[in-house]
C-alpha atoms as a PDB file:
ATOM      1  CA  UNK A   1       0.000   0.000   0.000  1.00  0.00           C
ATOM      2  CA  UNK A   2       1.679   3.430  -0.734  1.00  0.00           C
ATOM      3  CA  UNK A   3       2.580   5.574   2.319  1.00  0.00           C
ATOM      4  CA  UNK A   4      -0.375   8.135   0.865  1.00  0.00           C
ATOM      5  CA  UNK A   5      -3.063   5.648   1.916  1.00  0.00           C
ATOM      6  CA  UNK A   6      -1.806   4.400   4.620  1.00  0.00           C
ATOM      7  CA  UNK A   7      -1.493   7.772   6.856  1.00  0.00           C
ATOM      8  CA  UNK A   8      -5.221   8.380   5.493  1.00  0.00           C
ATOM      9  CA  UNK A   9      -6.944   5.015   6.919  1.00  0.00           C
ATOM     10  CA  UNK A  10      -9.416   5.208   9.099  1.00  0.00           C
ATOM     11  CA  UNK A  11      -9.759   9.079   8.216  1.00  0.00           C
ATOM     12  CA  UNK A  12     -12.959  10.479   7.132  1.00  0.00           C
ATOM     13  CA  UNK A  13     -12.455  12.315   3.663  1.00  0.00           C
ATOM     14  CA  UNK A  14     -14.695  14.043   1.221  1.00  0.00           C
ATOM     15  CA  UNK A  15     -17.414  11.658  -0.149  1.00  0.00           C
ATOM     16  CA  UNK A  16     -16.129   8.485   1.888  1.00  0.00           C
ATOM     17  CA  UNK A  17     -18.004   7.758   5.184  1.00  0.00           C
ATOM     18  CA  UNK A  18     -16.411   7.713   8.374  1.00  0.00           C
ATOM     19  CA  UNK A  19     -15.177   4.756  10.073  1.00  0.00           C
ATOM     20  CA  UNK A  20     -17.573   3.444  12.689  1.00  0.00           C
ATOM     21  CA  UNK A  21     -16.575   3.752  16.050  1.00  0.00           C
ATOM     22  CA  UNK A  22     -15.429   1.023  18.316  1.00  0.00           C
ATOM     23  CA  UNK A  23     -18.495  -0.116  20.525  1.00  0.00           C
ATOM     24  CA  UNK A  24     -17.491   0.969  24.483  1.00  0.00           C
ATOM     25  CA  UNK A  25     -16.382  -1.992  26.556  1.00  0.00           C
ATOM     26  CA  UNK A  26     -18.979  -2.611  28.797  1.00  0.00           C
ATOM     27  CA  UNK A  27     -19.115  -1.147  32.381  1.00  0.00           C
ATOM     28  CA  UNK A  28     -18.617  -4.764  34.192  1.00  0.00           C
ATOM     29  CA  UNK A  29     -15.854  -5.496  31.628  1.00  0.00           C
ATOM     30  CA  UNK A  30     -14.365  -2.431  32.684  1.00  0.00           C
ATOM     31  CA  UNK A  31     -14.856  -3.301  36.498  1.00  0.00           C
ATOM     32  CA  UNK A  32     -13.673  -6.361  36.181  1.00  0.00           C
ATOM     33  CA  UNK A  33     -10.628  -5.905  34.137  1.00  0.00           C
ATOM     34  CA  UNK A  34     -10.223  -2.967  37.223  1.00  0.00           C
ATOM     35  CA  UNK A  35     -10.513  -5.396  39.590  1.00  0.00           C
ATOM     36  CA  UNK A  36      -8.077  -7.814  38.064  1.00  0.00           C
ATOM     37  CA  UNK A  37      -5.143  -4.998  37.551  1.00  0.00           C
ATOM     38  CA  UNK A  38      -5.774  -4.018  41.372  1.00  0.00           C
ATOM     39  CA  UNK A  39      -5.527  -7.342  43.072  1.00  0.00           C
ATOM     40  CA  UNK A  40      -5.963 -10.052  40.418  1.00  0.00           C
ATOM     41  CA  UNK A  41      -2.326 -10.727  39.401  1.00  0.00           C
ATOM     42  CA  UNK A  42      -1.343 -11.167  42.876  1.00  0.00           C
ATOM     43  CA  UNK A  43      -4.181 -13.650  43.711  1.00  0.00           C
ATOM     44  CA  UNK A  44      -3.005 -15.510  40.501  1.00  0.00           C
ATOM     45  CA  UNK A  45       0.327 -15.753  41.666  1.00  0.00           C
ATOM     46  CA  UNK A  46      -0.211 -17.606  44.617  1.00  0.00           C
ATOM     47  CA  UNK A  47      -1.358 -21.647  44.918  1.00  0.00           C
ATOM     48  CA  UNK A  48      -5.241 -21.637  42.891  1.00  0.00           C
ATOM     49  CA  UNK A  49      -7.865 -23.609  44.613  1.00  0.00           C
ATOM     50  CA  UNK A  50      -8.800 -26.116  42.821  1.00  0.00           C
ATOM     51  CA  UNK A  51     -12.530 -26.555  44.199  1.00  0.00           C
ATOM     52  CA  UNK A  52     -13.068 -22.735  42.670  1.00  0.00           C
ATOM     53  CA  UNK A  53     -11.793 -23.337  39.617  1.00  0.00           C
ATOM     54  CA  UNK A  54     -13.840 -26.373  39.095  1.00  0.00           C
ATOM     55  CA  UNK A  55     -17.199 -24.861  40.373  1.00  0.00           C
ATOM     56  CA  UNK A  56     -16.162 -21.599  37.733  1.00  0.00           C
ATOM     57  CA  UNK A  57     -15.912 -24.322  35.098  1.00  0.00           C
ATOM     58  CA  UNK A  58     -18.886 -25.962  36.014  1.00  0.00           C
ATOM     59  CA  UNK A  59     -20.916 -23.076  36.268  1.00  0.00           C
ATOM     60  CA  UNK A  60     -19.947 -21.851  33.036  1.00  0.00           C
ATOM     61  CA  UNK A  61     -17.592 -18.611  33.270  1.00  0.00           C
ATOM     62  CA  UNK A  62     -14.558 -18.048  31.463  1.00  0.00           C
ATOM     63  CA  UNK A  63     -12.129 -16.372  34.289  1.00  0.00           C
ATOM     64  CA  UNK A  64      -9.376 -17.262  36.394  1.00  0.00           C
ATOM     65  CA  UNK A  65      -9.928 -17.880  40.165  1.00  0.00           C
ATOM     66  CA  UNK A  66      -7.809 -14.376  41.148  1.00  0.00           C
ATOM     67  CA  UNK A  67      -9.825 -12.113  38.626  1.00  0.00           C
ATOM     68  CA  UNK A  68     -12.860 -13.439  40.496  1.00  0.00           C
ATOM     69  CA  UNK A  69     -11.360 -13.688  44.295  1.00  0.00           C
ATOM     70  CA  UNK A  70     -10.698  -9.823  43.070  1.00  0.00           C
ATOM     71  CA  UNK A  71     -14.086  -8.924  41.912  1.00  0.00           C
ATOM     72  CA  UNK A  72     -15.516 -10.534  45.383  1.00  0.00           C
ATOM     73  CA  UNK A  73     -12.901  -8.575  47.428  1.00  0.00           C
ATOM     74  CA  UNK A  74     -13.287  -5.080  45.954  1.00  0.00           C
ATOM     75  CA  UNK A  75     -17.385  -5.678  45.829  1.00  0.00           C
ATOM     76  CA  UNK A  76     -17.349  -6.472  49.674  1.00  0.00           C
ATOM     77  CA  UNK A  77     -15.530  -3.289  50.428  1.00  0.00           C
ATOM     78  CA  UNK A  78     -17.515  -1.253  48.186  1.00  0.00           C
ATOM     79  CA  UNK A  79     -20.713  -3.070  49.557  1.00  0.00           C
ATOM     80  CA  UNK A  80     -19.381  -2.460  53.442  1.00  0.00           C
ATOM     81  CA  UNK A  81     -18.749   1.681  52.743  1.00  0.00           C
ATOM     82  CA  UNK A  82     -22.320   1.876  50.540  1.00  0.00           C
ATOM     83  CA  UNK A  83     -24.004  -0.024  53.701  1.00  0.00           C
ATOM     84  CA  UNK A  84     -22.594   1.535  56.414  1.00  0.00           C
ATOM     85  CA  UNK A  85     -23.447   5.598  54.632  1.00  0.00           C
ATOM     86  CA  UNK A  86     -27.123   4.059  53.754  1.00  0.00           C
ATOM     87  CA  UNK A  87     -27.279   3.012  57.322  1.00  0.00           C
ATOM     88  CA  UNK A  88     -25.975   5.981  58.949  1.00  0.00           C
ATOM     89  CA  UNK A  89     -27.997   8.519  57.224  1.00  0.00           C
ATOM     90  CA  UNK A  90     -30.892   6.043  58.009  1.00  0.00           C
ATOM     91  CA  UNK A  91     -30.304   5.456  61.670  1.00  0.00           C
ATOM     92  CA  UNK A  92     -28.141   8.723  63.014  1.00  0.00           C
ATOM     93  CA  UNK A  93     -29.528  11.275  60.736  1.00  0.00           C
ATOM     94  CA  UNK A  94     -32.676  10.476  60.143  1.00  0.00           C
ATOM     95  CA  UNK A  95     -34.285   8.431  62.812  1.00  0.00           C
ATOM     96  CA  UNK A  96     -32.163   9.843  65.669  1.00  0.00           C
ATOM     97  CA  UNK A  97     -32.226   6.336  67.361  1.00  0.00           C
ATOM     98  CA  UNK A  98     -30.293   5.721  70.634  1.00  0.00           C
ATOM     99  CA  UNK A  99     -28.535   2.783  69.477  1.00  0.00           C
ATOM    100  CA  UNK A 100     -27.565   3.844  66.215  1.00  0.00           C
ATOM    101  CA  UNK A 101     -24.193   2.796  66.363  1.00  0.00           C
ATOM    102  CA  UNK A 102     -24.964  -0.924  66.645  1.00  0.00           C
ATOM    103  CA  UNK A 103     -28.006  -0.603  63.963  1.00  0.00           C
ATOM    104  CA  UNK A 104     -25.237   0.416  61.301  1.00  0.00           C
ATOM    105  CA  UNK A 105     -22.617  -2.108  62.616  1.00  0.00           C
ATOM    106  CA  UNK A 106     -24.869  -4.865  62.368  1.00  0.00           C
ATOM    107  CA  UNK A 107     -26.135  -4.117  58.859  1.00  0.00           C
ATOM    108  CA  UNK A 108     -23.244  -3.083  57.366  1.00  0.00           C
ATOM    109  CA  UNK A 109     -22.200  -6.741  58.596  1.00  0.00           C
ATOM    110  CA  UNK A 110     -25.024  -7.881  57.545  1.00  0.00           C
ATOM    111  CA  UNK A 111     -24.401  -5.951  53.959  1.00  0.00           C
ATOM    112  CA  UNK A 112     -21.449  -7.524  53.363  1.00  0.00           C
ATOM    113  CA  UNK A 113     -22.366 -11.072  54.646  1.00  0.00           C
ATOM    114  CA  UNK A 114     -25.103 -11.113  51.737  1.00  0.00           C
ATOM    115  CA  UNK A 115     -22.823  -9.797  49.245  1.00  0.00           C
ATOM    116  CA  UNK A 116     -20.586 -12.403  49.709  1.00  0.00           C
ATOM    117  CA  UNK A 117     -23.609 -14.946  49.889  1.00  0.00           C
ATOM    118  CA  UNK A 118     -24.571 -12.922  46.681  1.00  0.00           C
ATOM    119  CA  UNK A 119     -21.622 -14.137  44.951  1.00  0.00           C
ATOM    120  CA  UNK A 120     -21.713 -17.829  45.709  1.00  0.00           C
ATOM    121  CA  UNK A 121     -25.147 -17.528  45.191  1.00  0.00           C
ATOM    122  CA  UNK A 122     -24.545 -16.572  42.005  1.00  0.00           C
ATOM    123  CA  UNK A 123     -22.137 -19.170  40.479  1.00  0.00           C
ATOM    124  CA  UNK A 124     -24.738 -21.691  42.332  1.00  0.00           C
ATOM    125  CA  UNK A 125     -27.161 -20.933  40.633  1.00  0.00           C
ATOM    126  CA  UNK A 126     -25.685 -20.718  36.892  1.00  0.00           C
ATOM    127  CA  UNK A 127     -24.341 -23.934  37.853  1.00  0.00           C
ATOM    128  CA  UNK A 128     -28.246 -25.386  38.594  1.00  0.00           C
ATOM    129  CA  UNK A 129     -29.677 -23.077  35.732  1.00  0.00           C
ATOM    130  CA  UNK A 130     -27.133 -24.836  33.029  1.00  0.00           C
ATOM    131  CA  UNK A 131     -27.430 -28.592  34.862  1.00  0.00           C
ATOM    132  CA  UNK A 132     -30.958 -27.891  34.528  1.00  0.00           C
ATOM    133  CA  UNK A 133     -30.380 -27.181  30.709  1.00  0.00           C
ATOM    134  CA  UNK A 134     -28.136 -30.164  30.158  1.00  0.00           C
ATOM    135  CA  UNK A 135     -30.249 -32.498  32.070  1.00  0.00           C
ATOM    136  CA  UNK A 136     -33.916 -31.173  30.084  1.00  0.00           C
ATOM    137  CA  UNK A 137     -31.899 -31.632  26.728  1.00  0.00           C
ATOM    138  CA  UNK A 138     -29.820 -34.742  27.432  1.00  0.00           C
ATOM    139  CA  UNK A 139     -32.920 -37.145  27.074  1.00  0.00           C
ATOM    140  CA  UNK A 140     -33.320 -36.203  23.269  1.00  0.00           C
ATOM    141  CA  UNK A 141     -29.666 -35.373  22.446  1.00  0.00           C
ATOM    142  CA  UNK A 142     -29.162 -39.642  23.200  1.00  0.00           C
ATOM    143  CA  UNK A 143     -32.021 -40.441  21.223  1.00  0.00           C
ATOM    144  CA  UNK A 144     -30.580 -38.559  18.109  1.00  0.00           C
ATOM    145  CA  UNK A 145     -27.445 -39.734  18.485  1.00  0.00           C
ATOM    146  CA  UNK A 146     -28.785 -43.464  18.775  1.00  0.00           C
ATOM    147  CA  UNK A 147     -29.833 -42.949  15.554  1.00  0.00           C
ATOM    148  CA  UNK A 148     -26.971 -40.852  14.129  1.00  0.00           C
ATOM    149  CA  UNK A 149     -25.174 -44.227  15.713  1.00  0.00           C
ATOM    150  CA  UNK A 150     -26.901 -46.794  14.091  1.00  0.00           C
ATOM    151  CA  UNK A 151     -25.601 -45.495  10.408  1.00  0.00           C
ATOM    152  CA  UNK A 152     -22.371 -47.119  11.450  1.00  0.00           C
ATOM    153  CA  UNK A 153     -20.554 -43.430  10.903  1.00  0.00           C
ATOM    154  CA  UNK A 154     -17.190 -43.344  13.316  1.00  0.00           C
ATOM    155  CA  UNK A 155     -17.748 -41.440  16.963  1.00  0.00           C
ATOM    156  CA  UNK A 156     -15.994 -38.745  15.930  1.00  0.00           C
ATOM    157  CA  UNK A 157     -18.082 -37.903  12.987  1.00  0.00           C
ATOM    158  CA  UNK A 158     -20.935 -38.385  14.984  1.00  0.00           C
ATOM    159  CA  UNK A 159     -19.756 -36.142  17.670  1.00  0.00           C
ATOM    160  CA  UNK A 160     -19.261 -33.850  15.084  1.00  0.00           C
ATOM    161  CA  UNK A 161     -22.508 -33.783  13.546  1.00  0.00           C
ATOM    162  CA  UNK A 162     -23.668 -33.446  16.935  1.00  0.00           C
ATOM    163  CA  UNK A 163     -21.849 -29.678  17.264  1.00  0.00           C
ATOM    164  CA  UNK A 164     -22.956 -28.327  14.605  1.00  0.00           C
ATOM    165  CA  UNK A 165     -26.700 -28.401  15.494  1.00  0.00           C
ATOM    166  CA  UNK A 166     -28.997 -25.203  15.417  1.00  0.00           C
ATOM    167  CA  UNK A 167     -31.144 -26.995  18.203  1.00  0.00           C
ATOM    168  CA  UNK A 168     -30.660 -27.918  21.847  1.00  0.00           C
ATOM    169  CA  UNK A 169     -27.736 -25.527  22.367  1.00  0.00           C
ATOM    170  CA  UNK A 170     -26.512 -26.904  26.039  1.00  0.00           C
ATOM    171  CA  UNK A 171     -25.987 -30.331  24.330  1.00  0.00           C
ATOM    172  CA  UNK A 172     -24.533 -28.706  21.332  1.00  0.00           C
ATOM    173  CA  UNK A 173     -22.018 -26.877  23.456  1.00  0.00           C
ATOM    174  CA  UNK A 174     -20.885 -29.544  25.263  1.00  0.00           C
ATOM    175  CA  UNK A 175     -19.865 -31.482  22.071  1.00  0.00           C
ATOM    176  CA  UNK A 176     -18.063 -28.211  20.898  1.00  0.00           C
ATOM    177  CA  UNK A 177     -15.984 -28.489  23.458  1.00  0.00           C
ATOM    178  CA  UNK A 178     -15.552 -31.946  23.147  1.00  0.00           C
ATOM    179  CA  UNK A 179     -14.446 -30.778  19.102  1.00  0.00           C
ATOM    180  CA  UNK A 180     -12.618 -27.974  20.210  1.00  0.00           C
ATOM    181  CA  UNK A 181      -9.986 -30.402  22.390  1.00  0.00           C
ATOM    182  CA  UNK A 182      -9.772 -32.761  19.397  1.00  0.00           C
ATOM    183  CA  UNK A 183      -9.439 -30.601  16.961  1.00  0.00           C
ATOM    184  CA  UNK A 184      -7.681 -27.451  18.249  1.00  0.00           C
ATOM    185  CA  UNK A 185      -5.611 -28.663  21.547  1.00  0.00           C
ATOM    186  CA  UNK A 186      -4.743 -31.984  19.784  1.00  0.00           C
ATOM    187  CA  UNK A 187      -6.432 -34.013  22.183  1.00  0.00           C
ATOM    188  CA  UNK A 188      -7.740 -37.939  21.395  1.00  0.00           C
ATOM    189  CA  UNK A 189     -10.974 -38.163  21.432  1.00  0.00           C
ATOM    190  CA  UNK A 190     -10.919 -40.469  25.012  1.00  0.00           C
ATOM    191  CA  UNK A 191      -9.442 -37.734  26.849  1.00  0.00           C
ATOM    192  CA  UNK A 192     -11.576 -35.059  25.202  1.00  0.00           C
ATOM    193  CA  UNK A 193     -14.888 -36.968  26.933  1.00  0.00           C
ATOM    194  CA  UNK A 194     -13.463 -37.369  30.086  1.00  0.00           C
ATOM    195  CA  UNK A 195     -12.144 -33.476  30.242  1.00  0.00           C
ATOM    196  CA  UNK A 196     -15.404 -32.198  29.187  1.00  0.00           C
ATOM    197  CA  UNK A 197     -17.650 -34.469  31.583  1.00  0.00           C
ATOM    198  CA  UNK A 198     -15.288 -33.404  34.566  1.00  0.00           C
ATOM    199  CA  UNK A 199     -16.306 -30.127  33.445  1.00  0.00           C
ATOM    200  CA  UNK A 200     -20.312 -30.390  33.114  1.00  0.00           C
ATOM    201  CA  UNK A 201     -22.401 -29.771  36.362  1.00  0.00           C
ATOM    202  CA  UNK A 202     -25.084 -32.785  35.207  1.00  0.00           C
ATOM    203  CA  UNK A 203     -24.484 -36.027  36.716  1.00  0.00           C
ATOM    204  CA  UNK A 204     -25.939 -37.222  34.016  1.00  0.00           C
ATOM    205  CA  UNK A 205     -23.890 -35.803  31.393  1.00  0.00           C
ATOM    206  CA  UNK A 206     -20.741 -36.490  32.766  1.00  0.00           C
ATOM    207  CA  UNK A 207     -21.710 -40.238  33.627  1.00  0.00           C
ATOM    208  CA  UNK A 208     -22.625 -40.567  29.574  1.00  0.00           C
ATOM    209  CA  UNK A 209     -19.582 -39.206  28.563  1.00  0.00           C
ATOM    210  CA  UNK A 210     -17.199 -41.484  30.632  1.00  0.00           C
ATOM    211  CA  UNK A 211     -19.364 -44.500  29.574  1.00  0.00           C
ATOM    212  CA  UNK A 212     -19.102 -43.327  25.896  1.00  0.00           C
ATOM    213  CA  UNK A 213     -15.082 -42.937  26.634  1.00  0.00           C
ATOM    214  CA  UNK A 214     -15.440 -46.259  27.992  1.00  0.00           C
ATOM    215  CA  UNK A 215     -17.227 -47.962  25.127  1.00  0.00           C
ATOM    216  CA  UNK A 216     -15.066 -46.292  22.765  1.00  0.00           C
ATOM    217  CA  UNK A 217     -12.020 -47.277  24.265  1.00  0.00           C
ATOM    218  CA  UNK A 218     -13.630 -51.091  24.968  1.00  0.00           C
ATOM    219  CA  UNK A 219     -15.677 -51.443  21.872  1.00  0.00           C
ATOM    220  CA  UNK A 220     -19.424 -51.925  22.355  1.00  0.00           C
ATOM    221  CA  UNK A 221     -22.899 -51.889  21.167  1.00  0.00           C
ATOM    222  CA  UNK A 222     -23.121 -48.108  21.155  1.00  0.00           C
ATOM    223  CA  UNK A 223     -26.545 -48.033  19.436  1.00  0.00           C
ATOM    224  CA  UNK A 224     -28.363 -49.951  22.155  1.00  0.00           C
ATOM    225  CA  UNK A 225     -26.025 -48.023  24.732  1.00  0.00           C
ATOM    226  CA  UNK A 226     -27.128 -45.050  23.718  1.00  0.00           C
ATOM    227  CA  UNK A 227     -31.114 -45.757  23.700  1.00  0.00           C
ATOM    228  CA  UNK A 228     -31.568 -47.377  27.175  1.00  0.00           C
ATOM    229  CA  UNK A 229     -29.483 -44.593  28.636  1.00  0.00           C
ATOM    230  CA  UNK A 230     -31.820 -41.975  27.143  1.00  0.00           C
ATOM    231  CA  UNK A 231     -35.134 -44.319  28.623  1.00  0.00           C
ATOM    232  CA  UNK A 232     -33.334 -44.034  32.127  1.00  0.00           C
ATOM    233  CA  UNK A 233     -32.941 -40.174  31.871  1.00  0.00           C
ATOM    234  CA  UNK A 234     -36.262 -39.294  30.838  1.00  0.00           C
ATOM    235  CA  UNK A 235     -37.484 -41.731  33.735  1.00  0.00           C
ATOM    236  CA  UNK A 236     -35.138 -40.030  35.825  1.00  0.00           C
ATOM    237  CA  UNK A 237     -36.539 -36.384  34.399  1.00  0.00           C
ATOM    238  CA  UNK A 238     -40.124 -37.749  35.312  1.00  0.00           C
ATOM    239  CA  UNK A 239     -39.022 -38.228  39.099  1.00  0.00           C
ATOM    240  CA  UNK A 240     -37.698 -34.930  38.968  1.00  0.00           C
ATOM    241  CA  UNK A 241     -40.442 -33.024  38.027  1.00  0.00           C
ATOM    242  CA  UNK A 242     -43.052 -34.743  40.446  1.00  0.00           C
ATOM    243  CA  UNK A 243     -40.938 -33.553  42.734  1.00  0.00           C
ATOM    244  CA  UNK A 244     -40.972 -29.876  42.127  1.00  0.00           C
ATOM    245  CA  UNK A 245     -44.893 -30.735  42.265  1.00  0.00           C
ATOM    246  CA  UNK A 246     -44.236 -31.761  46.078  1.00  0.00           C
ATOM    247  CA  UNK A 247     -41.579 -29.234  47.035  1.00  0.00           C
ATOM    248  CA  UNK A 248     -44.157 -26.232  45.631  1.00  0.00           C
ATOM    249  CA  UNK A 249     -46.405 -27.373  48.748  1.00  0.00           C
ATOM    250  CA  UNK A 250     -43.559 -27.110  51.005  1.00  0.00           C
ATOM    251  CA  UNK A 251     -42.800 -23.660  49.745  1.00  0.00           C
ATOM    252  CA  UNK A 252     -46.603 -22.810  50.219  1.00  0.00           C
ATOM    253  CA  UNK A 253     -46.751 -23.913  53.277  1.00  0.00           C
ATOM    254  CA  UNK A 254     -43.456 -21.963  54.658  1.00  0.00           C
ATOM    255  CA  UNK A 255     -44.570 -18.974  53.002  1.00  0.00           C
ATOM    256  CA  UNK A 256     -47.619 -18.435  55.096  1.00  0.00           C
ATOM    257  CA  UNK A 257     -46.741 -19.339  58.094  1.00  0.00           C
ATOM    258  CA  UNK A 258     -43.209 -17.308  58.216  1.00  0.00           C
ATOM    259  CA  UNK A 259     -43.965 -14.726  56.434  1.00  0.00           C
ATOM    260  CA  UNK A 260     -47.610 -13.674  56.249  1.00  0.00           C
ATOM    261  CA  UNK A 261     -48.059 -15.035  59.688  1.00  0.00           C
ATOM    262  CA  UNK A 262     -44.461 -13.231  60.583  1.00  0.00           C
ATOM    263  CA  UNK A 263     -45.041  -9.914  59.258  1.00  0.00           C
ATOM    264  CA  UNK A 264     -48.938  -9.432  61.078  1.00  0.00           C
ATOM    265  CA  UNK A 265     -47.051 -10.593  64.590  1.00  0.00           C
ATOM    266  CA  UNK A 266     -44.657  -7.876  64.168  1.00  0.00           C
ATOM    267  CA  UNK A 267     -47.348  -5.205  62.781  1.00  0.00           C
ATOM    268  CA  UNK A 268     -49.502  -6.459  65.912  1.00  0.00           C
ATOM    269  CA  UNK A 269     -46.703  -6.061  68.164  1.00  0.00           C
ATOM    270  CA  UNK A 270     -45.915  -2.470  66.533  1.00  0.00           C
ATOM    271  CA  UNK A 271     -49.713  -1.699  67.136  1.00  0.00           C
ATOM    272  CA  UNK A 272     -49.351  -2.957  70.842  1.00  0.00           C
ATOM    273  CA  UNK A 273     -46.121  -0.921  71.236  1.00  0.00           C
ATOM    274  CA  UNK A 274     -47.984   2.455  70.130  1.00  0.00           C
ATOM    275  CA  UNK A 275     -51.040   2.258  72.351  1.00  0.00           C
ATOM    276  CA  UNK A 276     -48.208   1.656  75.482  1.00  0.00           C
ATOM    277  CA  UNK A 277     -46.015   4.463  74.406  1.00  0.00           C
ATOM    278  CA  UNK A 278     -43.316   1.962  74.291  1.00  0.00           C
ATOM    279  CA  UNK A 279     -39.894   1.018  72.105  1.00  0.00           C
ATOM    280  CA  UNK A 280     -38.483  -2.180  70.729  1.00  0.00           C
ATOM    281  CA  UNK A 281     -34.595  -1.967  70.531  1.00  0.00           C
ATOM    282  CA  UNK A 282     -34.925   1.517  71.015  1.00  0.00           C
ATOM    283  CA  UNK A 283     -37.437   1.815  67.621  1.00  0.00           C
ATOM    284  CA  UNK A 284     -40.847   3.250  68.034  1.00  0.00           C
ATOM    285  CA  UNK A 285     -44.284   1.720  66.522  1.00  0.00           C
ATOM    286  CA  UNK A 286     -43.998   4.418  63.436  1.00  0.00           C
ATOM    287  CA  UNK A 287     -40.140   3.470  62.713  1.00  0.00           C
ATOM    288  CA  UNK A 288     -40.998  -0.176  63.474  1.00  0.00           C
ATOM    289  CA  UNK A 289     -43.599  -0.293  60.590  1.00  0.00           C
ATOM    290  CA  UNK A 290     -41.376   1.704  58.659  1.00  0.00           C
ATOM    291  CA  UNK A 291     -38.840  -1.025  58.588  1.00  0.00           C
ATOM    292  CA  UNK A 292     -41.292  -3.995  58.288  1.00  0.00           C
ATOM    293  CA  UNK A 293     -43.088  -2.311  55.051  1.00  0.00           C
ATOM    294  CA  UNK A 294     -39.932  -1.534  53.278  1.00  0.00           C
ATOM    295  CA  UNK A 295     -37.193  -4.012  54.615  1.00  0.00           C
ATOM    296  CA  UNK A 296     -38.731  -7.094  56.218  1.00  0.00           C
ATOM    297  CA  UNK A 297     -41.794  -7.693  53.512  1.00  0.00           C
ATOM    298  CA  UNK A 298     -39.961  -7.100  50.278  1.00  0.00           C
ATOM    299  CA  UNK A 299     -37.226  -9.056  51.295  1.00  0.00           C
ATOM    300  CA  UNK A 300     -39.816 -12.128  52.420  1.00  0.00           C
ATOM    301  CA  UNK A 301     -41.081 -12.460  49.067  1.00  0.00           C
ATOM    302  CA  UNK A 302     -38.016 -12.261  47.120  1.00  0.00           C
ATOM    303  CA  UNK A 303     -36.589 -15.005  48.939  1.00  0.00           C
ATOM    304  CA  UNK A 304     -39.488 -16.600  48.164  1.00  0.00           C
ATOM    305  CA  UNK A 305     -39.496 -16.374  44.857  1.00  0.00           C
ATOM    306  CA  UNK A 306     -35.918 -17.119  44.453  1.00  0.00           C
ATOM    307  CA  UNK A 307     -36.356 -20.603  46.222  1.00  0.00           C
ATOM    308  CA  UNK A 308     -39.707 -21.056  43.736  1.00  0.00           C
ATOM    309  CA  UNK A 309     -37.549 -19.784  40.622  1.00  0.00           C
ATOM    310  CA  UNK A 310     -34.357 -22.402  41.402  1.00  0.00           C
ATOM    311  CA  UNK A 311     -36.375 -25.296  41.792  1.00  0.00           C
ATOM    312  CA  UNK A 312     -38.743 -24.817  38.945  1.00  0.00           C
ATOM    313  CA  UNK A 313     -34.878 -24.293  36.840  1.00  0.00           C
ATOM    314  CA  UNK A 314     -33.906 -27.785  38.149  1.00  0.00           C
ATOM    315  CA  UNK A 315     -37.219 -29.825  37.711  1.00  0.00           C
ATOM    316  CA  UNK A 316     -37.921 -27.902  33.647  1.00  0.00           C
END
């Protein structure tokens, strides 16, 4: 290219339309990559743990343990200084209580404590949401690769065919990767099954892949293999979902008579405070309703619904 147009790329000139900017990274790429130059190369220094790294894998998320032992860390001290000025304001400024000073030590605690639950929380649950996946799709996946198995094509054709499917895309992925170690880390096909079923969070999944290692390696009927173990998941699937049916009456149950029982004991007792001119913990009956309306009852049904939402994602 002549040294003319190249000093003029990328520059807007007459009649020519300008180069589209580069999209911004996204603010929790930009927090995280913070994160990571603040306290992540130090954490990935030192010895990894190995449980993390497997759960991380598990639960699907491409990042080293230190980038995310630095997220965590620098999120629990922002969380601690955003609780304890929330509290303050609340407790010192605002409601001029007496024992404001333990109100914002024991929240701000209580902040941080739940941020940190937060997190686990959070890889938990991707790890349930994409076992749930696996499991829901695994049933079918077998049953179309029974039949991809019975044309007598090789297994690694079949796996394969079996990536580059539009449909079912938890499956799908988990054969990618089961491609991606053959084909781009160099990896026989054996070890490429057993990697990738460490990795999955499904029982299920994994125990298929090592038997499909195994029958590989051993030689087998993998046709016959292959249907019976997809009869046994979808009895299995079955099981599962009558008992979501049974654990929904549980969750019934527990939600009336902790929380809508709960909550009218404590706006009773508020009720009973008022009419003696009383406190509770050095709260009147006003700031006591206060805090049940817009901290105890939200917070109720969320949980709630959270335990409804995971195990209707485990028994789909």
């Amino acid at each position: 290219m002549p040294a003319t147009e190249e000093a003029t790329v990328g520059i807007p000139t007459e009649g020519t339309p300008p180069t589209p900017a580069k999209p911004a990274e996204p603010f929790i790429g930009r927090y995280r990559a913070a994160c990571y130059r603040l306290l992540g190369e130090r954490f990935d220094r030192g010895e990894p743990s190995d449980a993390l790294i497997e759960r991380l894998q598990r639960a699907g998320i491409n990042t080293t343990a230190g980038m995310h032992n630095a997220v965590l860390v620098v999120t629990l001290l922002i969380a601690a200084a955003v609780t304890f000025g929330i509290t303050f304001l609340l407790f010192f400024v605002a409601l001029h209580s007496a024992l404001w000073l333990e109100f914002v030590l024991i929240l701000t605690g209580f902040g941080v404590a739940a941020t940190a639950g937060g997190f686990s929380f959070s890889i938990s649950s991707r790890i349930a949401n994409r076992q749930a996946r696996l499991d829901r799709e695994l049933p079918f996946t077998l049953s179309e690769l029974s039949v991809l198995a019975s044309t007598g094509s090789s297994p690694i054709r079949l796996f394969r065919r079996m990536a580059a499917r539009d449909h079912d895309p938890a499956m799908t992925g988990e054969f990618k990767r089961i491609i991606y170690k053959t084909d781009i880390q160099g990896k026989d096909l054996i070890t490429a099954l057993a990697e990738t079923a460490k990795e999955s969070p499904s029982t299920s999944v994994r125990e298929s892949f090592w038997d499909l290692a195994n029958m590989i390696h051993q030689g087998g009927n993998l046709d016959e293999y292959l249907r019976d173990k997809s009869e046994d998941v979808m009895k299995l699937r079955r099981f599962v979902q009558r008992e979501f049916i049974e654990r929904l009456q549980t969750f019934l149950d527990m939600y009336v008579s902790l929380v809508l029982v709960g909550v009218l004991m404590i706006a009773v007792a508020a009720f009973l405070l008022n009419a003696l001119g009383s406190t509770a913990v050095g709260l009147d009956a006003n700031e006591l309703l206060l805090l049940l309306t817009f901290g105890l009852v939200p917070v109720s049904v969320a949980a709630t619904i959270i335990l409804i939402s995971i195990a209707y994602a485990r028994a789909e």
